[in-house]
Protein backbone atom coordinates (compact mmCIF):
# COMPACT_ATOMS: atom_id res chain seq x y z
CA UNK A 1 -7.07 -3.74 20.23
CA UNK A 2 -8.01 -0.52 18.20
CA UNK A 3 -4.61 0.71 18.53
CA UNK A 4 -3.05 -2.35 17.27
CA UNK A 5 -5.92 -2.89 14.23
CA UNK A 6 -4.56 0.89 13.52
CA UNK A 7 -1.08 -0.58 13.48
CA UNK A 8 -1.94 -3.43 11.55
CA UNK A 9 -3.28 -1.34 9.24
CA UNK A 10 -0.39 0.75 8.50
CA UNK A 11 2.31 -2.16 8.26
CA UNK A 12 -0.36 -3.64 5.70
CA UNK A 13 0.52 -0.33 3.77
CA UNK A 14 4.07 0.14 4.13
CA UNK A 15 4.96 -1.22 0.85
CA UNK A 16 2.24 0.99 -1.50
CA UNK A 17 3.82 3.91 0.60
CA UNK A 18 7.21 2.71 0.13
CA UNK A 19 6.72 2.17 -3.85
CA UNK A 20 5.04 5.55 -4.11
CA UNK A 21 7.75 7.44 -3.01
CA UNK A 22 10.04 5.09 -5.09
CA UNK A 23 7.80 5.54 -8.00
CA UNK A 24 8.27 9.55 -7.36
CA UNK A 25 12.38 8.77 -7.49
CA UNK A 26 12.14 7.34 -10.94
CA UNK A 27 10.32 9.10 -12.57
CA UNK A 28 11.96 12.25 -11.25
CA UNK A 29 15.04 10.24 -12.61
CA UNK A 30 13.10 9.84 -16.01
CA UNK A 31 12.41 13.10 -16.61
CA UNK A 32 15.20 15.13 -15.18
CA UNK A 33 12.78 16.19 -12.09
CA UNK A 34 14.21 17.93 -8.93
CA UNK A 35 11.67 16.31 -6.39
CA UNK A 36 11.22 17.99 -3.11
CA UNK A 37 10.59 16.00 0.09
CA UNK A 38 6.91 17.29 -0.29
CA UNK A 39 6.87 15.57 -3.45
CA UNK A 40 8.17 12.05 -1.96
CA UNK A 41 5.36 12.42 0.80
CA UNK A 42 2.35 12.74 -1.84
CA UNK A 43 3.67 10.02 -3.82
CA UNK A 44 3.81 7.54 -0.49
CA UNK A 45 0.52 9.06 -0.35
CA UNK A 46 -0.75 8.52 -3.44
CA UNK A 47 0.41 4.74 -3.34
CA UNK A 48 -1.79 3.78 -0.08
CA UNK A 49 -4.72 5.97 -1.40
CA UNK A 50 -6.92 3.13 -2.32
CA UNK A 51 -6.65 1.92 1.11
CA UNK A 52 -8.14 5.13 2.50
CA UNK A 53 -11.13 3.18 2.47
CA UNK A 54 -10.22 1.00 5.18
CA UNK A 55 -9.19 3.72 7.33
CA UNK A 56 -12.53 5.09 6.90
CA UNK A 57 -14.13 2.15 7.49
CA UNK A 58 -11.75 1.63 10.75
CA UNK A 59 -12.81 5.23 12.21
CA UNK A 60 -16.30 5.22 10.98
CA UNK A 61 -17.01 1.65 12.67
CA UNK A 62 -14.02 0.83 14.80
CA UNK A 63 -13.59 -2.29 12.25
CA UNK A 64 -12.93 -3.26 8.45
CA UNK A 65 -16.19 -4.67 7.00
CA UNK A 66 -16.94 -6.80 3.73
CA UNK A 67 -14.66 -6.87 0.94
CA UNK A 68 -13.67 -3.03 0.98
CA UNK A 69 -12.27 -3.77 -2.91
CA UNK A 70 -15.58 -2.95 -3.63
CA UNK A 71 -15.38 0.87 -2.28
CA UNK A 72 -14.81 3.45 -5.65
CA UNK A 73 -11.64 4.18 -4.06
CA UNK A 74 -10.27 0.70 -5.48
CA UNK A 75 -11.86 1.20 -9.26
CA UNK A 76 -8.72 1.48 -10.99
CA UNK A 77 -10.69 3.17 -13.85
CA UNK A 78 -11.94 5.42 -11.38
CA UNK A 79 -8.52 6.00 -9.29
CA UNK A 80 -6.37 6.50 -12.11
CA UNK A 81 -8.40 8.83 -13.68
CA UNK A 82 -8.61 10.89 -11.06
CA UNK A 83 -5.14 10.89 -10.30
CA UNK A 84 -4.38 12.07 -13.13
CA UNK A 85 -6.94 15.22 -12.81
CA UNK A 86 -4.66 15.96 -9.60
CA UNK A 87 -1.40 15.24 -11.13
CA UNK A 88 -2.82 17.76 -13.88
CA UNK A 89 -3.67 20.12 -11.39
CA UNK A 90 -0.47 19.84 -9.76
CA UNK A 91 1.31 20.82 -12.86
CA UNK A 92 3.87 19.96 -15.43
CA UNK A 93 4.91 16.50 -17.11
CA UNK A 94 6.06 15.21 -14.13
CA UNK A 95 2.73 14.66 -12.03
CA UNK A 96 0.74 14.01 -14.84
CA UNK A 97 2.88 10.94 -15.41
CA UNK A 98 3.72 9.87 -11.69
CA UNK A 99 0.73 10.32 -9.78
CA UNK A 100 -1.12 7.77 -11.58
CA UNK A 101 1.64 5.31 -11.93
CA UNK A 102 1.79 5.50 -8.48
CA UNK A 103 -2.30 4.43 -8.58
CA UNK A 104 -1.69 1.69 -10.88
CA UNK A 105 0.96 -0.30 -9.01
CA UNK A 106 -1.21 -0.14 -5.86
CA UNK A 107 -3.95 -1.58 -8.19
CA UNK A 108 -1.09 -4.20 -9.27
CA UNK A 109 -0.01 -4.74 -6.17
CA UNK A 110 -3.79 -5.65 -4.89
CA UNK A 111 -4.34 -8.44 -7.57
CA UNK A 112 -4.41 -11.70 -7.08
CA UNK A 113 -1.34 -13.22 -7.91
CA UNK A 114 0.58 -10.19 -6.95
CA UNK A 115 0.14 -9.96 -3.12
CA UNK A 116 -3.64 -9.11 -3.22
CA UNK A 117 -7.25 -10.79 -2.76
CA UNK A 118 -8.13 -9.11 -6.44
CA UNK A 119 -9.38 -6.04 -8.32
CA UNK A 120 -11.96 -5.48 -10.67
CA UNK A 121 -9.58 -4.00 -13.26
CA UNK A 122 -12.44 -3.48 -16.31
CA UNK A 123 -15.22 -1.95 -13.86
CA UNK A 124 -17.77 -0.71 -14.76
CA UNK A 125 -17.60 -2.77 -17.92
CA UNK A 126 -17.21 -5.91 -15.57
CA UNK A 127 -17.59 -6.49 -11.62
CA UNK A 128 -14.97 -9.63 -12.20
CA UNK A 129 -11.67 -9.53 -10.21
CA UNK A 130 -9.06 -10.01 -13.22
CA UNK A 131 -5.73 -11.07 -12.89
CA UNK A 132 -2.98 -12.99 -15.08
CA UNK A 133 -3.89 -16.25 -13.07
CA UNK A 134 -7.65 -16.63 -13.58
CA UNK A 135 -10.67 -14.63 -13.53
CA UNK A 136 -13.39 -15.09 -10.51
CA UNK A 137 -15.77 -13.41 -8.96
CA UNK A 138 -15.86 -10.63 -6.27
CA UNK A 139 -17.64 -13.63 -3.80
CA UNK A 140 -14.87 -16.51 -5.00
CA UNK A 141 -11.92 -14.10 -4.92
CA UNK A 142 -9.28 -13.79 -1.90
CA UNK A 143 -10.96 -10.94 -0.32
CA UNK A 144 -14.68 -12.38 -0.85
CA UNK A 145 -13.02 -15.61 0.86
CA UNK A 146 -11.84 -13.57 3.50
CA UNK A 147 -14.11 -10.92 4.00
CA UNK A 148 -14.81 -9.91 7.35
CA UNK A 149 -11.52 -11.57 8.87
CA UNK A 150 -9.89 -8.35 8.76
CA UNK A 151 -8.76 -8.59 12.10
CA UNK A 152 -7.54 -11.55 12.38
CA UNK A 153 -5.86 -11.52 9.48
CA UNK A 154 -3.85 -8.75 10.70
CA UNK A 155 -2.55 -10.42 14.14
CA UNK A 156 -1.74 -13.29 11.73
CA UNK A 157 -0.01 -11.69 8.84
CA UNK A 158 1.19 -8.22 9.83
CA UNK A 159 1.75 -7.98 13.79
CA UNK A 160 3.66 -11.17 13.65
CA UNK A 161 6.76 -12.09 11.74
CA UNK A 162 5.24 -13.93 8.46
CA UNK A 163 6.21 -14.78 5.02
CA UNK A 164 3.95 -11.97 3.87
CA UNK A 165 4.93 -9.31 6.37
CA UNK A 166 8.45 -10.16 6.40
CA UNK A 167 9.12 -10.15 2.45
CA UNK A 168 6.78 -6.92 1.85
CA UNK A 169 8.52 -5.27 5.01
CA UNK A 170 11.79 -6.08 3.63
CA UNK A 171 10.82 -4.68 -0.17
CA UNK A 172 9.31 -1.71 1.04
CA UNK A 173 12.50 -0.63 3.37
CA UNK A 174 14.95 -1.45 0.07
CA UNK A 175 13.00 0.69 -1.88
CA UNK A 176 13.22 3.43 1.05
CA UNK A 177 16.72 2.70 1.44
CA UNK A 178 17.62 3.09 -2.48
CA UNK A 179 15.35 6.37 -2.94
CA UNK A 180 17.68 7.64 0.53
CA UNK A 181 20.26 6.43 -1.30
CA UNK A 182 19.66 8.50 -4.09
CA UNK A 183 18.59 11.97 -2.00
CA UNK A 184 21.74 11.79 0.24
CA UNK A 185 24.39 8.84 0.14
CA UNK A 186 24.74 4.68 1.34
CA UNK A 187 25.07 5.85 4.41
CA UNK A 188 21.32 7.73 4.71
CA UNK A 189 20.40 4.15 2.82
CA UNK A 190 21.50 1.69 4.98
CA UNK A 191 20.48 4.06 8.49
CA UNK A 192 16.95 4.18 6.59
CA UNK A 193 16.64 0.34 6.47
CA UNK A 194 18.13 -0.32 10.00
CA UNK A 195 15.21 1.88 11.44
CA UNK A 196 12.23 0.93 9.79
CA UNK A 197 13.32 -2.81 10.84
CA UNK A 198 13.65 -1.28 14.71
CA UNK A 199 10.49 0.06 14.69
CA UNK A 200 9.13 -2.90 12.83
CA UNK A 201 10.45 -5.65 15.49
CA UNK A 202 9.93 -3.28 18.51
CA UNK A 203 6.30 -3.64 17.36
CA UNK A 204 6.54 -7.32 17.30
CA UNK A 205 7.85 -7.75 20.44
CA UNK A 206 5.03 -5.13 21.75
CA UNK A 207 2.04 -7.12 20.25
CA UNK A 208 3.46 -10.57 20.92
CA UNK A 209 4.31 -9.93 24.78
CA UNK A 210 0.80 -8.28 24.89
CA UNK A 211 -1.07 -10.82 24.01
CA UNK A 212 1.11 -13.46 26.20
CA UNK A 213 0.12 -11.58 29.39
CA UNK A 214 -3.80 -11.79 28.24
């Protein structure tokens, strides 16, 4: 079951890698930037780095403990800052500008309201998860609700077909598709779609006949 938490995992983060690199696209796009395919890979990586906690978490314990929101890594005040140090570092206009925009929709994506369990947007000032919907705390939030459920959340949501799954899945691939699109022609677009929905479904089928021979 490792292998298929590890799997979990990384479906769970398909769309913040998917945005980052689409995040890289525009503002490449923006500012008149000739983005390498080194570029596109930190940017994927740069969206998911929040989650870098749960990977550590995974390999450190063989499991995803508590409400991991509540690792640094997911401090937007923290994050962005920092990404912007390494977007300095990195050089020129460009990074500056899209490495932490590709921090702060991760952070948008992960509040509640916007496909995430919530994020304490004005730490250290306040521990409170924020969001347009309502304010609560870490303990009455989605991920305090559901903390320690890791698992099972991911057989339910992410290695099965679910409303969740399916609609990020099908965002995150678009955005691929477009930012393909963009590098080559429709063709590269629509080929970079088809296979992230083959691999996608192949894993489906994997985990679901799996767990009918148990």
């Amino acid at each position: 079951m490792r292998l298929y938490s590890l799997i979990g995992n990384a479906l769970a983060a398909f769309l913040d890698f998917s945005a980052g690199v689409f995040v890289i696209c525009l503002v490449a796009l923006a500012l008149g930037y000739r983005a390498d395919p080194a570029a596109y890979i930190i940017g994927g990586i740069l969206g998911m780095a929040p989650d870098f906690d749960v990977f550590y978490m995974f390999f450190k314990k063989k499991r995803v403990y508590g409400d991991h929101h509540q690792f640094i890594t997911h401090r937007p005040v923290f994050g962005i800052a920092l990404s912007s140090l390494f977007g300095l570092l990195l050089g020129g206009d460009f990074w500056v500008i899209a490495a932490p925009s590709c921090l702060f929709w991760h952070y948008l994506h992960d509040t509640e309201g916007f496909g995430g369990g919530g994020v304490a947007w004005f730490w250290p000032l306040s521990k409170q998860y924020y969001s347009p919907f309502r304010i609560a705390s870490p303990e009455k939030s989605l991920m305090g609700q559901n903390q320690d459920r890791h698992d099972n959340w991911l057989e339910a949501t992410w290695l099965v077909p679910s409303k969740k799954s399916v609609t990020e899945i099908a965002i995150g691939s678009a955005l691929l598709g477009i930012v393909a699109i963009n590098i080559f022609d429709w063709k590269a677009g629509l080929l970079t779609v088809d296979a992230v929905w083959m691999c996608v479904f192949s894993l489906w089928m994997i985990f679901l006949c799996s767990k009918a021979h148990v």
